[in-house]
C-alpha atoms as a PDB file:
ATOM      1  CA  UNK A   1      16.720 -32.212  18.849  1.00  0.00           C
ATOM      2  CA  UNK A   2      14.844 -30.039  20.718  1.00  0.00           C
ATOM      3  CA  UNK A   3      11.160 -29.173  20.879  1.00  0.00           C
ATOM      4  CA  UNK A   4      11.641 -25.806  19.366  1.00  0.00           C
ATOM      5  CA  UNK A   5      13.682 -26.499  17.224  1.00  0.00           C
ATOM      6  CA  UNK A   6      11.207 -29.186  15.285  1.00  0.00           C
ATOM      7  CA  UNK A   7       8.487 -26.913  15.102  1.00  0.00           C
ATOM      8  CA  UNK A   8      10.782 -24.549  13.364  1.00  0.00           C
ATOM      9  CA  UNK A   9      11.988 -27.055  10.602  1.00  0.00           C
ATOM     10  CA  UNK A  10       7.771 -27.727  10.270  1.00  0.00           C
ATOM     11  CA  UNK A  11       6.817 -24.320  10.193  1.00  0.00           C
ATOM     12  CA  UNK A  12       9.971 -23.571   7.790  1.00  0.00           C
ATOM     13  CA  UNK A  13       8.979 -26.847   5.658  1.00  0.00           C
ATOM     14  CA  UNK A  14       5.522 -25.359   4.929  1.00  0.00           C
ATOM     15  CA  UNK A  15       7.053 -21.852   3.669  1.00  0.00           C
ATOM     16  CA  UNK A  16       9.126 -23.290   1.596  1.00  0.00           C
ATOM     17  CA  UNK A  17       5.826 -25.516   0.681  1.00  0.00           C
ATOM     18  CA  UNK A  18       3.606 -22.490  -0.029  1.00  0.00           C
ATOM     19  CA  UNK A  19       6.700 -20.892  -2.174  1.00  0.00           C
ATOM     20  CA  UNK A  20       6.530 -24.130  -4.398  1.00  0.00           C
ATOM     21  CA  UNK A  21       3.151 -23.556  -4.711  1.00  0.00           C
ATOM     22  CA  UNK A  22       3.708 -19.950  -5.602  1.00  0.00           C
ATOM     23  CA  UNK A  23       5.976 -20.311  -8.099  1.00  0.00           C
ATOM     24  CA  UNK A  24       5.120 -22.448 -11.318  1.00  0.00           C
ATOM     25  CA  UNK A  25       8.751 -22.329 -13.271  1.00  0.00           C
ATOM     26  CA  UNK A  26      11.989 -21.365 -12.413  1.00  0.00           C
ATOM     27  CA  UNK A  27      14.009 -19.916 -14.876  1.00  0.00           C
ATOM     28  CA  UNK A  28      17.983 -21.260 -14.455  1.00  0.00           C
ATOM     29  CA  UNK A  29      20.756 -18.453 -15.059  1.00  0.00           C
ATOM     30  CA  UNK A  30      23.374 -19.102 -17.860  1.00  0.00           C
ATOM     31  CA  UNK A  31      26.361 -21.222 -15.289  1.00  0.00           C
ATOM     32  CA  UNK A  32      23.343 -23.158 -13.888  1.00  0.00           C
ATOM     33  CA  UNK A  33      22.391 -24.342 -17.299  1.00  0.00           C
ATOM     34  CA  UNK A  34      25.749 -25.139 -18.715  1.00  0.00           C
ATOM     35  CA  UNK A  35      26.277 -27.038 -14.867  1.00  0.00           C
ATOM     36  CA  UNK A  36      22.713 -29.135 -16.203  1.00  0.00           C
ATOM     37  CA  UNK A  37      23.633 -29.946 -19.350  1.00  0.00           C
ATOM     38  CA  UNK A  38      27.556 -31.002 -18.089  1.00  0.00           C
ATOM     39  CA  UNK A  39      25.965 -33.170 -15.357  1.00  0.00           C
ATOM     40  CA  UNK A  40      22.706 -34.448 -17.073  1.00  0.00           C
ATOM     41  CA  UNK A  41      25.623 -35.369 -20.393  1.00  0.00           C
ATOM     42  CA  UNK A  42      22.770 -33.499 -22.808  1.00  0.00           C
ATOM     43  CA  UNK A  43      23.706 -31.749 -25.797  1.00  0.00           C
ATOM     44  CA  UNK A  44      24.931 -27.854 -24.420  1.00  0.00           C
ATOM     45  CA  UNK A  45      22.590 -25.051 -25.444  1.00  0.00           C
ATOM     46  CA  UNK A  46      25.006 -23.617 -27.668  1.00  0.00           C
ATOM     47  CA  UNK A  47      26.887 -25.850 -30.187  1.00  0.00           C
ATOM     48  CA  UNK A  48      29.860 -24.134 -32.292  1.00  0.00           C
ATOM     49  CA  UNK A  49      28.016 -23.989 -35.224  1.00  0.00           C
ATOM     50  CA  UNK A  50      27.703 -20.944 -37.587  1.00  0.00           C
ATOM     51  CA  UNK A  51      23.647 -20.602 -36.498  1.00  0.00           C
ATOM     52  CA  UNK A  52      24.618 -20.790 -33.278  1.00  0.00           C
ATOM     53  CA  UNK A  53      27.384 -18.219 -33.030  1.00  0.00           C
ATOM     54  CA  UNK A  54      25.210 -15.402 -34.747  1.00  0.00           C
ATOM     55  CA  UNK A  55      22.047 -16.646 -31.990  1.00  0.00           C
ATOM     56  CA  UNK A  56      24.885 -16.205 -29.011  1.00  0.00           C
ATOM     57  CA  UNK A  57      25.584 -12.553 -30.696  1.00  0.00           C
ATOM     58  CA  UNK A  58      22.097 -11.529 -30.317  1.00  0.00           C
ATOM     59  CA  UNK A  59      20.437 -13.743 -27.056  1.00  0.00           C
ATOM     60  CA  UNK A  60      24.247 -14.357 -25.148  1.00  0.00           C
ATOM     61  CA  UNK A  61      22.765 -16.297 -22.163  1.00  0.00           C
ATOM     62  CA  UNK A  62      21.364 -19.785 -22.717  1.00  0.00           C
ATOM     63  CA  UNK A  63      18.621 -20.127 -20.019  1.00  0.00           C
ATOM     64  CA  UNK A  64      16.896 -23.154 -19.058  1.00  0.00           C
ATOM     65  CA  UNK A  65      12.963 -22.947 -18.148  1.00  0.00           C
ATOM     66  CA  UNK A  66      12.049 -25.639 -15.377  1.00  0.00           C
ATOM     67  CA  UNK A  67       8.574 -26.466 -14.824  1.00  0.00           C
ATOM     68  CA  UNK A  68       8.003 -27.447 -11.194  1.00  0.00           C
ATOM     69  CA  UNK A  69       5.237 -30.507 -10.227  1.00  0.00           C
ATOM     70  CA  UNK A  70       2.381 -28.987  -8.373  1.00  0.00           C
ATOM     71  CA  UNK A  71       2.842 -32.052  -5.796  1.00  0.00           C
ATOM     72  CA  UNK A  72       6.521 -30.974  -4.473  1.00  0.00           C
ATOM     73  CA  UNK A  73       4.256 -28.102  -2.519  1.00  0.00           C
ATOM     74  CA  UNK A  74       1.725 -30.215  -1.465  1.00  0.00           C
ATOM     75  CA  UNK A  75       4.447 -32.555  -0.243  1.00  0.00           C
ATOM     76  CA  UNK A  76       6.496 -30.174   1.769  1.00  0.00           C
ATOM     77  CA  UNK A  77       3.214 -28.501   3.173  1.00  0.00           C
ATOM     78  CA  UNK A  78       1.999 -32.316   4.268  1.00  0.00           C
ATOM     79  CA  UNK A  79       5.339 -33.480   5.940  1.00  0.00           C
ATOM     80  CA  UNK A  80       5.857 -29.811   7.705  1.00  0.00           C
ATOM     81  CA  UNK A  81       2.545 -29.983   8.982  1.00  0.00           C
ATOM     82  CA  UNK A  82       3.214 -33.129  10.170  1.00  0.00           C
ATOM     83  CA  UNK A  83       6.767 -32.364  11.650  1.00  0.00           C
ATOM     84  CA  UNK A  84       4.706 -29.337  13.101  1.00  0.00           C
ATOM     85  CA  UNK A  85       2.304 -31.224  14.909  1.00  0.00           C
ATOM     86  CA  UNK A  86       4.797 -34.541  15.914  1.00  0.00           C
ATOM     87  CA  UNK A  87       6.787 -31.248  17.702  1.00  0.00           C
ATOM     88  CA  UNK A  88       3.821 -30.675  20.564  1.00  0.00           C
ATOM     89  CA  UNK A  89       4.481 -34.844  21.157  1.00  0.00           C
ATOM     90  CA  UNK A  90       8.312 -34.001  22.288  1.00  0.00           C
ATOM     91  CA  UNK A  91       8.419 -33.990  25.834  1.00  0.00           C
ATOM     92  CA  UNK A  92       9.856 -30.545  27.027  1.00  0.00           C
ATOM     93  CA  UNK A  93      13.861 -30.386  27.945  1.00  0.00           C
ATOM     94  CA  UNK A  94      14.191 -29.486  32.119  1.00  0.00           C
END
Protein backbone atom coordinates (compact mmCIF):
# COMPACT_ATOMS: atom_id res chain seq x y z
CA UNK A 1 0.00 0.00 0.00
CA UNK A 2 1.03 3.25 -0.29
CA UNK A 3 2.29 5.87 2.14
CA UNK A 4 -0.80 7.93 1.90
CA UNK A 5 -2.88 5.72 1.88
CA UNK A 6 -1.80 4.22 5.58
CA UNK A 7 -1.95 7.39 7.17
CA UNK A 8 -5.47 7.66 5.96
CA UNK A 9 -6.68 4.21 7.39
CA UNK A 10 -4.73 5.70 10.90
CA UNK A 11 -6.18 8.94 10.83
CA UNK A 12 -9.70 7.26 9.79
CA UNK A 13 -9.09 4.48 12.65
CA UNK A 14 -8.90 7.23 15.32
CA UNK A 15 -12.34 8.95 14.10
CA UNK A 16 -13.99 6.13 14.20
CA UNK A 17 -12.05 5.73 17.76
CA UNK A 18 -13.20 9.11 19.12
CA UNK A 19 -16.95 8.23 17.76
CA UNK A 20 -16.79 5.04 20.05
CA UNK A 21 -15.85 7.12 22.63
CA UNK A 22 -18.65 9.52 21.89
CA UNK A 23 -21.27 7.36 21.83
CA UNK A 24 -22.11 5.13 24.99
CA UNK A 25 -25.18 2.83 23.47
CA UNK A 26 -26.47 2.22 20.29
CA UNK A 27 -29.91 1.67 19.96
CA UNK A 28 -30.62 -1.31 17.06
CA UNK A 29 -33.75 -0.60 14.69
CA UNK A 30 -36.59 -3.26 14.63
CA UNK A 31 -34.90 -5.76 11.33
CA UNK A 32 -31.54 -5.40 13.18
CA UNK A 33 -32.99 -6.86 16.30
CA UNK A 34 -35.06 -9.62 14.87
CA UNK A 35 -31.48 -10.32 12.55
CA UNK A 36 -29.80 -10.61 16.54
CA UNK A 37 -32.06 -12.64 18.01
CA UNK A 38 -32.29 -15.12 14.56
CA UNK A 39 -28.46 -15.29 14.58
CA UNK A 40 -27.62 -15.18 18.38
CA UNK A 41 -30.82 -18.36 18.49
CA UNK A 42 -32.33 -16.09 21.66
CA UNK A 43 -35.84 -16.00 22.40
CA UNK A 44 -37.43 -13.05 19.68
CA UNK A 45 -38.64 -9.88 21.38
CA UNK A 46 -42.07 -10.58 20.61
CA UNK A 47 -43.54 -14.07 21.31
CA UNK A 48 -47.28 -14.78 19.99
CA UNK A 49 -48.69 -14.58 23.15
CA UNK A 50 -51.89 -12.62 24.10
CA UNK A 51 -49.51 -9.98 26.37
CA UNK A 52 -47.49 -9.70 23.69
CA UNK A 53 -49.87 -8.93 20.85
CA UNK A 54 -51.66 -6.04 22.85
CA UNK A 55 -47.62 -4.66 23.80
CA UNK A 56 -46.91 -4.88 19.73
CA UNK A 57 -50.37 -2.74 19.36
CA UNK A 58 -49.12 -0.04 21.47
CA UNK A 59 -44.85 -0.06 21.23
CA UNK A 60 -44.79 -1.94 17.35
CA UNK A 61 -40.95 -1.91 17.08
CA UNK A 62 -38.90 -4.20 19.31
CA UNK A 63 -35.56 -2.31 19.77
CA UNK A 64 -32.51 -3.63 21.19
CA UNK A 65 -30.24 -1.21 23.51
CA UNK A 66 -26.40 -2.14 23.13
CA UNK A 67 -24.05 -0.89 25.57
CA UNK A 68 -20.64 -0.36 23.98
CA UNK A 69 -17.11 -1.17 26.19
CA UNK A 70 -15.32 2.04 26.80
CA UNK A 71 -12.02 0.06 25.60
CA UNK A 72 -13.23 -0.55 21.78
CA UNK A 73 -12.34 3.50 21.55
CA UNK A 74 -9.35 3.36 23.30
CA UNK A 75 -8.41 0.43 21.08
CA UNK A 76 -9.09 1.91 17.72
CA UNK A 77 -7.52 5.34 18.89
CA UNK A 78 -4.18 3.16 20.05
CA UNK A 79 -3.80 1.01 16.80
CA UNK A 80 -4.67 4.24 14.43
CA UNK A 81 -2.21 6.14 16.14
CA UNK A 82 0.03 3.59 15.67
CA UNK A 83 -0.84 2.84 11.92
CA UNK A 84 -0.49 6.76 11.82
CA UNK A 85 2.87 6.96 12.95
CA UNK A 86 4.27 3.29 11.27
CA UNK A 87 2.97 5.48 7.88
CA UNK A 88 6.05 8.27 8.17
CA UNK A 89 8.39 4.71 8.33
CA UNK A 90 7.11 3.78 4.57
CA UNK A 91 9.64 4.76 2.28
CA UNK A 92 8.07 7.18 -0.37
CA UNK A 93 6.91 5.55 -3.96
CA UNK A 94 9.34 7.31 -7.02
Amino acid sequence: MDRNRVFLVGVLLILLGLQFRWVESVVLNEHTTRALARVTDTKPVASSDMMSSLIMQVYPNPKKHVPLPRWIGLALIAIGAVVSLHAYTIPKRN
